[in-house]
PDB file of N, CA and C in Angstrom:
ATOM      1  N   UNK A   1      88.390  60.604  33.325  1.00  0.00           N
ATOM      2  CA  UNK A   1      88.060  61.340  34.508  1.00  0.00           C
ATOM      3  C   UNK A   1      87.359  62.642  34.099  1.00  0.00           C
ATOM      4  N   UNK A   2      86.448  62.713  35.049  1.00  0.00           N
ATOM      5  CA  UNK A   2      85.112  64.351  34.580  1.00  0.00           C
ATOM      6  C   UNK A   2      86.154  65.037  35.720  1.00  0.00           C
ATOM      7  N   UNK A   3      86.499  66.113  35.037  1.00  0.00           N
ATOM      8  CA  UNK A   3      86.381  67.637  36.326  1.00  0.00           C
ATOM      9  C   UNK A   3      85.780  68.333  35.912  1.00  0.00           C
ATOM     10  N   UNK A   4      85.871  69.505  36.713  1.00  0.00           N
ATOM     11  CA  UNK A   4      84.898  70.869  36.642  1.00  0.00           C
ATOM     12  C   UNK A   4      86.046  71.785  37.453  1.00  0.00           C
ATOM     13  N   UNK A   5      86.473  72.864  36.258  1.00  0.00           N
ATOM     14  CA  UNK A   5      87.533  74.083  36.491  1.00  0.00           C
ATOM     15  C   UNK A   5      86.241  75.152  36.394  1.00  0.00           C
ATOM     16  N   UNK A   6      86.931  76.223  37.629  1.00  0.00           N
ATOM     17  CA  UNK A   6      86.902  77.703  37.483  1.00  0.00           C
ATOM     18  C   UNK A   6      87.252  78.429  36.180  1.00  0.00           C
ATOM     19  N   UNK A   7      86.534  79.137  36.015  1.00  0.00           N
ATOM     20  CA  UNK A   7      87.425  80.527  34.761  1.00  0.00           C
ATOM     21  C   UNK A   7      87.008  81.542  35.241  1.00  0.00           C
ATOM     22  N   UNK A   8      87.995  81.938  34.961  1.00  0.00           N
ATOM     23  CA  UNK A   8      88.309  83.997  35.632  1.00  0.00           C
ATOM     24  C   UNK A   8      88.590  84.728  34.265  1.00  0.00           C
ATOM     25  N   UNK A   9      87.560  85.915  33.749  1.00  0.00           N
ATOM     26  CA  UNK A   9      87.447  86.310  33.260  1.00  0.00           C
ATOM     27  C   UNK A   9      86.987  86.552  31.442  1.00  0.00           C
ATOM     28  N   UNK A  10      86.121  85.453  31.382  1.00  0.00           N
ATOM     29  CA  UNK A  10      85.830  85.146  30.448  1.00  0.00           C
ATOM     30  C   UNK A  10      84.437  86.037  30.218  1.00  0.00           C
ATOM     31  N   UNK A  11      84.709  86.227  29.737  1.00  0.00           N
ATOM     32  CA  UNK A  11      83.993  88.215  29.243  1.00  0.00           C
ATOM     33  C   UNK A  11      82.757  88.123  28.122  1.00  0.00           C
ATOM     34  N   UNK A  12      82.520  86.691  27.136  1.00  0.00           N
ATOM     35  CA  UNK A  12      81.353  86.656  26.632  1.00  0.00           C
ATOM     36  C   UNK A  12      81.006  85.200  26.133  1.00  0.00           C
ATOM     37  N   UNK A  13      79.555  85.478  26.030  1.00  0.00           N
ATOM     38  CA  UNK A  13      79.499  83.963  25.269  1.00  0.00           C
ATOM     39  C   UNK A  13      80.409  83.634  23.685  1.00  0.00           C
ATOM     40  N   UNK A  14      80.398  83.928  22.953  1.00  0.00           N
ATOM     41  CA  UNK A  14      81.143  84.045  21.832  1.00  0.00           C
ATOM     42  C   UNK A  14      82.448  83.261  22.366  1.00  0.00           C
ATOM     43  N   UNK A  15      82.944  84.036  23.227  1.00  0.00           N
ATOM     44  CA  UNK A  15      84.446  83.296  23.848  1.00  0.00           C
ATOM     45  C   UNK A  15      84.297  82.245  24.145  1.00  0.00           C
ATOM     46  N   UNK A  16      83.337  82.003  25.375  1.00  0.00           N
ATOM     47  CA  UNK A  16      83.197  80.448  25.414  1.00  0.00           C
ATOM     48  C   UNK A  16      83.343  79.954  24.246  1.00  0.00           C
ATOM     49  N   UNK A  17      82.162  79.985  23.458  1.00  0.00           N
ATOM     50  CA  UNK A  17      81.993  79.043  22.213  1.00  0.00           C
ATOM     51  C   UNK A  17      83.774  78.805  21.852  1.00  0.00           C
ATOM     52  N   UNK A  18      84.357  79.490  21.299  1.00  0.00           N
ATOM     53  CA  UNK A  18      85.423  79.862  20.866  1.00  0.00           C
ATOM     54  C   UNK A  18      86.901  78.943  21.705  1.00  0.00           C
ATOM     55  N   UNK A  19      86.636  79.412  23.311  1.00  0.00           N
ATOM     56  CA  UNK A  19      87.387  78.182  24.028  1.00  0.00           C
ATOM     57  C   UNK A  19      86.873  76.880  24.068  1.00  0.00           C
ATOM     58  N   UNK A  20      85.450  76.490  24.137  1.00  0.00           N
ATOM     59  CA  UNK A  20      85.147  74.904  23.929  1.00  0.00           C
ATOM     60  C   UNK A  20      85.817  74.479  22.845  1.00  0.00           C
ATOM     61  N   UNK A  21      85.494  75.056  21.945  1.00  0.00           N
ATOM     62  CA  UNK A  21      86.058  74.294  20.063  1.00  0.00           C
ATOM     63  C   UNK A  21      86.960  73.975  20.397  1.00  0.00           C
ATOM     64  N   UNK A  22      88.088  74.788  20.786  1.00  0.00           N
ATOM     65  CA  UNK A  22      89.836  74.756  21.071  1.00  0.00           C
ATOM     66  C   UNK A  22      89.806  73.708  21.623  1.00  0.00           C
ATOM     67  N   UNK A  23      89.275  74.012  23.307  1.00  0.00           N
ATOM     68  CA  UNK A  23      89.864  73.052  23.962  1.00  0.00           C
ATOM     69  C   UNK A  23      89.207  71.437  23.302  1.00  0.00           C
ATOM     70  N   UNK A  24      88.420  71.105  22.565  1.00  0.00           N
ATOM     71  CA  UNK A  24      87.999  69.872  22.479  1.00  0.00           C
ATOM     72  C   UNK A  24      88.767  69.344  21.405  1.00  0.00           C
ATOM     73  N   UNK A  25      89.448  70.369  20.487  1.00  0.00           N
ATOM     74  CA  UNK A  25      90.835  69.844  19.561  1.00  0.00           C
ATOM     75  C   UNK A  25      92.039  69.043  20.445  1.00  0.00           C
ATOM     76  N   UNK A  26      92.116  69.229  21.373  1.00  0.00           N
ATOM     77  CA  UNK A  26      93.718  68.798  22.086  1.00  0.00           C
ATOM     78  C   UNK A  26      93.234  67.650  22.430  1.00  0.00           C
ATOM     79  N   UNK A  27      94.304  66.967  21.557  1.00  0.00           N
ATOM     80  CA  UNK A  27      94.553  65.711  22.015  1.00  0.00           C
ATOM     81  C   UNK A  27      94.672  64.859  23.178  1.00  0.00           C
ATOM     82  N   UNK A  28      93.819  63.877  23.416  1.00  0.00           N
ATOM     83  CA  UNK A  28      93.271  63.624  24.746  1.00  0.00           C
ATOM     84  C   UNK A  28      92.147  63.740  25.394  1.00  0.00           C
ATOM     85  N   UNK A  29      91.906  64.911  24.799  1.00  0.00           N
ATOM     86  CA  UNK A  29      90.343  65.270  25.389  1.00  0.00           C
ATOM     87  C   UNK A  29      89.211  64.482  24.823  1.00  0.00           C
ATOM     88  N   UNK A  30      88.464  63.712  25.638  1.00  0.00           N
ATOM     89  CA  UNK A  30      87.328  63.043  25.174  1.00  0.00           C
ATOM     90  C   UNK A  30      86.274  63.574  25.658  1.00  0.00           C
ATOM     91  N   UNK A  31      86.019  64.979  25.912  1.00  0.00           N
ATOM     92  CA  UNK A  31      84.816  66.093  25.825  1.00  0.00           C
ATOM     93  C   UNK A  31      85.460  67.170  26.965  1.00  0.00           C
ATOM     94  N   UNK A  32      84.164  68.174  26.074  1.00  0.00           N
ATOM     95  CA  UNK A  32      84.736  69.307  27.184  1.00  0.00           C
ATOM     96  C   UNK A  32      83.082  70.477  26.483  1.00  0.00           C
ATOM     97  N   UNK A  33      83.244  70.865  27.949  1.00  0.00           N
ATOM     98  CA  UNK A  33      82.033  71.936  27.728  1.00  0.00           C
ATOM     99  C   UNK A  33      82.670  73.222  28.407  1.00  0.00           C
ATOM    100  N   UNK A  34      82.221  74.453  27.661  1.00  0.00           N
ATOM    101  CA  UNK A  34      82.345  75.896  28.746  1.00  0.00           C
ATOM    102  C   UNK A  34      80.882  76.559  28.920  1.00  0.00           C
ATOM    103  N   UNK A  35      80.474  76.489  30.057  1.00  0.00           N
ATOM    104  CA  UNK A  35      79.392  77.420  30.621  1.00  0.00           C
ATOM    105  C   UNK A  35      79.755  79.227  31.161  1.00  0.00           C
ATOM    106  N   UNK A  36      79.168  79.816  30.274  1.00  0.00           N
ATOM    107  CA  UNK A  36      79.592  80.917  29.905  1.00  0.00           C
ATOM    108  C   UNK A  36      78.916  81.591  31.151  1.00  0.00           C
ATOM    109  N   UNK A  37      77.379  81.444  31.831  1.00  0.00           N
ATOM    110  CA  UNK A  37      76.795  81.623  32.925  1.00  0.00           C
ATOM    111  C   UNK A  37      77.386  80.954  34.428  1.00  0.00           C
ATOM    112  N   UNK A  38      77.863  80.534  34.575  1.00  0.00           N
ATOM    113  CA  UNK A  38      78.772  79.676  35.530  1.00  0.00           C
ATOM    114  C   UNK A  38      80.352  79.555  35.428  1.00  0.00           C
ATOM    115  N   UNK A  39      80.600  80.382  34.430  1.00  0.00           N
ATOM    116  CA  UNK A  39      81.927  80.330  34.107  1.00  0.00           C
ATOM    117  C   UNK A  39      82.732  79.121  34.516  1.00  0.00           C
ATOM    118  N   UNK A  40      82.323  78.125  33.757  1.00  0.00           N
ATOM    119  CA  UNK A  40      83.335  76.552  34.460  1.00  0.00           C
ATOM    120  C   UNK A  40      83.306  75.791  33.072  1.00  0.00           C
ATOM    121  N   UNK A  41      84.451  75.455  33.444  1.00  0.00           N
ATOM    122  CA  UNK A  41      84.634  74.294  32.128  1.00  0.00           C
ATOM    123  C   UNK A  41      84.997  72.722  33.050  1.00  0.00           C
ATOM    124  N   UNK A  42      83.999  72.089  31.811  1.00  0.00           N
ATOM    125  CA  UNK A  42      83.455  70.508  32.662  1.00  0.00           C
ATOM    126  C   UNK A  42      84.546  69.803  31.083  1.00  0.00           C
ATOM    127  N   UNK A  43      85.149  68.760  31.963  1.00  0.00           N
ATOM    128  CA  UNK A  43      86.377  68.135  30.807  1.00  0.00           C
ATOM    129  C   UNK A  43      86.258  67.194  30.885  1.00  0.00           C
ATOM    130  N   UNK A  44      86.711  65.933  30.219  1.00  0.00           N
ATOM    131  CA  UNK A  44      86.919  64.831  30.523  1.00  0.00           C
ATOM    132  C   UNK A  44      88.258  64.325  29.610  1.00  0.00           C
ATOM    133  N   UNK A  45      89.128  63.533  29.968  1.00  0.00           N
ATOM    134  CA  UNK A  45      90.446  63.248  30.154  1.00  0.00           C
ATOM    135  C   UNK A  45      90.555  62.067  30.911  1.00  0.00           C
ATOM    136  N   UNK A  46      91.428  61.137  30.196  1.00  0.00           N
ATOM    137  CA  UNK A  46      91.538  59.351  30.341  1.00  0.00           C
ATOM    138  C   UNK A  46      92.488  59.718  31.523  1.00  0.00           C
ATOM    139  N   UNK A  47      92.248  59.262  32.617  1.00  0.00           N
ATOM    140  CA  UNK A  47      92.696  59.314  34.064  1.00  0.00           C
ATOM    141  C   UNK A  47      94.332  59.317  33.920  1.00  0.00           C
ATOM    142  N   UNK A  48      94.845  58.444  33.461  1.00  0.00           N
ATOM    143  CA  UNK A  48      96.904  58.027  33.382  1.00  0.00           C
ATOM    144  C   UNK A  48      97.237  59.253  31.883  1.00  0.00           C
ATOM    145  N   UNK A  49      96.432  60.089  31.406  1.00  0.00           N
ATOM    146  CA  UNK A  49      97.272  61.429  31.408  1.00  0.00           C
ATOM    147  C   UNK A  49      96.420  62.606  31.294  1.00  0.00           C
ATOM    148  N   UNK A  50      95.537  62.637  32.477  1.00  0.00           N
ATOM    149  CA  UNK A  50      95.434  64.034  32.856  1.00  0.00           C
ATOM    150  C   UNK A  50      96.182  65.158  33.211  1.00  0.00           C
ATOM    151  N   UNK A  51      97.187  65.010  34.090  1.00  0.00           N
ATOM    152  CA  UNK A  51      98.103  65.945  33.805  1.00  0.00           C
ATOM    153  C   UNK A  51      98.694  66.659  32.545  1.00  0.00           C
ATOM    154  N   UNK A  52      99.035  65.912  32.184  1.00  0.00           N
ATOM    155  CA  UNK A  52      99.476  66.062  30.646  1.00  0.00           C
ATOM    156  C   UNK A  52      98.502  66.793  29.778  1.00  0.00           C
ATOM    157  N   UNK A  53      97.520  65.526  29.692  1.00  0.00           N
ATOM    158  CA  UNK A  53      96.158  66.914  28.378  1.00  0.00           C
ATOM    159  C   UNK A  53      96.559  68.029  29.537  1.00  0.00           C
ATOM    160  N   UNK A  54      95.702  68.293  30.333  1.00  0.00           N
ATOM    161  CA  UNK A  54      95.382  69.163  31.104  1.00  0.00           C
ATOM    162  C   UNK A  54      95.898  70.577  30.951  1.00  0.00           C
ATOM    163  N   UNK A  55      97.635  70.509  31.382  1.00  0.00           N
ATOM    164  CA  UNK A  55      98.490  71.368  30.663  1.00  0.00           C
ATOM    165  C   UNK A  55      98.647  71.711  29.140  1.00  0.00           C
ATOM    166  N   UNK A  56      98.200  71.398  28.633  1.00  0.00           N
ATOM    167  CA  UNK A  56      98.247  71.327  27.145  1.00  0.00           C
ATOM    168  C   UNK A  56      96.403  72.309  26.864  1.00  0.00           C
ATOM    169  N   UNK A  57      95.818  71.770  27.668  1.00  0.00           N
ATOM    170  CA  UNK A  57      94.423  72.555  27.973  1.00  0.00           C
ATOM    171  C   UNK A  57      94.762  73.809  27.942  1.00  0.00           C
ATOM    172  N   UNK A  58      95.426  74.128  29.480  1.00  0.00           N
ATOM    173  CA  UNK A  58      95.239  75.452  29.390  1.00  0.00           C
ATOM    174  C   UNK A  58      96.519  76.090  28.388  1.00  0.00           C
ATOM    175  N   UNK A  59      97.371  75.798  28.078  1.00  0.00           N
ATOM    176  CA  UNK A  59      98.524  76.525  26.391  1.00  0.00           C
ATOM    177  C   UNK A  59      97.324  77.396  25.519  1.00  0.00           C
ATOM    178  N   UNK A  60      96.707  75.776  25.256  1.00  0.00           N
ATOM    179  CA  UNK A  60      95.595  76.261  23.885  1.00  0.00           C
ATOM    180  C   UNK A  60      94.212  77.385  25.096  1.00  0.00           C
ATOM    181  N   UNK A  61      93.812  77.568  25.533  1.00  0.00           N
ATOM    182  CA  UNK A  61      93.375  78.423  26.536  1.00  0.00           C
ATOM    183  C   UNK A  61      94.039  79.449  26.277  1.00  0.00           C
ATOM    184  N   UNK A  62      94.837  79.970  26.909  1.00  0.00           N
ATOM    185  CA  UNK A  62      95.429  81.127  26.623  1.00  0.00           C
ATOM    186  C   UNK A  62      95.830  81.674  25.630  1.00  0.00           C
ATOM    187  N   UNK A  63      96.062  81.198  24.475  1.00  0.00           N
ATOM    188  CA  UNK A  63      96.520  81.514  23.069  1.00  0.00           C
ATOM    189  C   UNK A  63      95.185  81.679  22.383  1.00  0.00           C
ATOM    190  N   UNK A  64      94.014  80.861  22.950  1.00  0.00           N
ATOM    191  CA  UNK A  64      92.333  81.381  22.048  1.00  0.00           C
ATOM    192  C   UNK A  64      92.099  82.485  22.811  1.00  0.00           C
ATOM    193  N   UNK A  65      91.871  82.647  24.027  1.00  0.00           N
ATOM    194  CA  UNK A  65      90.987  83.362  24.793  1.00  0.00           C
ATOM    195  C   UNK A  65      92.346  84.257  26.295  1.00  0.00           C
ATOM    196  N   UNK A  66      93.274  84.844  25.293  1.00  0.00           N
ATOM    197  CA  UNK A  66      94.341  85.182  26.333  1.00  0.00           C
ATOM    198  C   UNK A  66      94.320  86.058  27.587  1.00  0.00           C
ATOM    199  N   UNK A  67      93.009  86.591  27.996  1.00  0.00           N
ATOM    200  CA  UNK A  67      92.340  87.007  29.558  1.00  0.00           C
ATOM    201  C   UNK A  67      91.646  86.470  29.818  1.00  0.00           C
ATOM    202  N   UNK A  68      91.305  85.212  29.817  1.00  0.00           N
ATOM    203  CA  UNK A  68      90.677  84.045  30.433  1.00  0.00           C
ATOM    204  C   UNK A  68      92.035  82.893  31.042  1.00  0.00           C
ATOM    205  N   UNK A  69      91.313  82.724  32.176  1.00  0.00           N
ATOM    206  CA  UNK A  69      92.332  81.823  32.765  1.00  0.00           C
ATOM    207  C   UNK A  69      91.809  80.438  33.626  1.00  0.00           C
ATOM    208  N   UNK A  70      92.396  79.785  33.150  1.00  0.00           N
ATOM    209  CA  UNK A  70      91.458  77.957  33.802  1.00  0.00           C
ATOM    210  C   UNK A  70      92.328  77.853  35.488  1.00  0.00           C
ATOM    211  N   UNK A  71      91.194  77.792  36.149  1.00  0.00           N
ATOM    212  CA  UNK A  71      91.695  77.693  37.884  1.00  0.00           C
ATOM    213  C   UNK A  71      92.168  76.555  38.021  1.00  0.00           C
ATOM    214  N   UNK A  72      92.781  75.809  38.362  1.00  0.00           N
ATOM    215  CA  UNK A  72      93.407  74.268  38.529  1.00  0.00           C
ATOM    216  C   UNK A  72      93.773  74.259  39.804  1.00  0.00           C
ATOM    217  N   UNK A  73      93.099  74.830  41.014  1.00  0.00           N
ATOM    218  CA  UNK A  73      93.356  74.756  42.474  1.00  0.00           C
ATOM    219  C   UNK A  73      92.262  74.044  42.831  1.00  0.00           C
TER     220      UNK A  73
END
């Protein structure tokens, strides 16, 4: 499954770069991009455990980039 999350406060390109790498380490993830101009991160995640990566997404999120925050509303 493709989504497309919000991010609030992601303050430079560098960071992006920095949260893509991360987030494309966690297990599960079969891609992921951060647009540093649009502030959104586009993911993809095998449908029966999105939840799961997902949460595990944003852990590693906050521990790379800890005033950046992934919208999941």
């Amino acid at each position: 499954m493709k989504k497309k999350f919000m991010l609030e406060d992601l303050d430079c390109a560098n960071c992006a770069a920095k949260l893509e790498a991360a987030i494309k380490k966690v297990e599960g993830v079969e891609d992921a991009g951060v647009n540093f101009l649009t502030q959104k991160l586009t993911i993809v995640i095998a449908d029966e455990r999105f939840e799961e990566v997902m949460d595990e997404v944003v852990k590693v999120g906050k521990k790379t980039i800890p005033e950046c925050r992934i919208v999941r509303e």
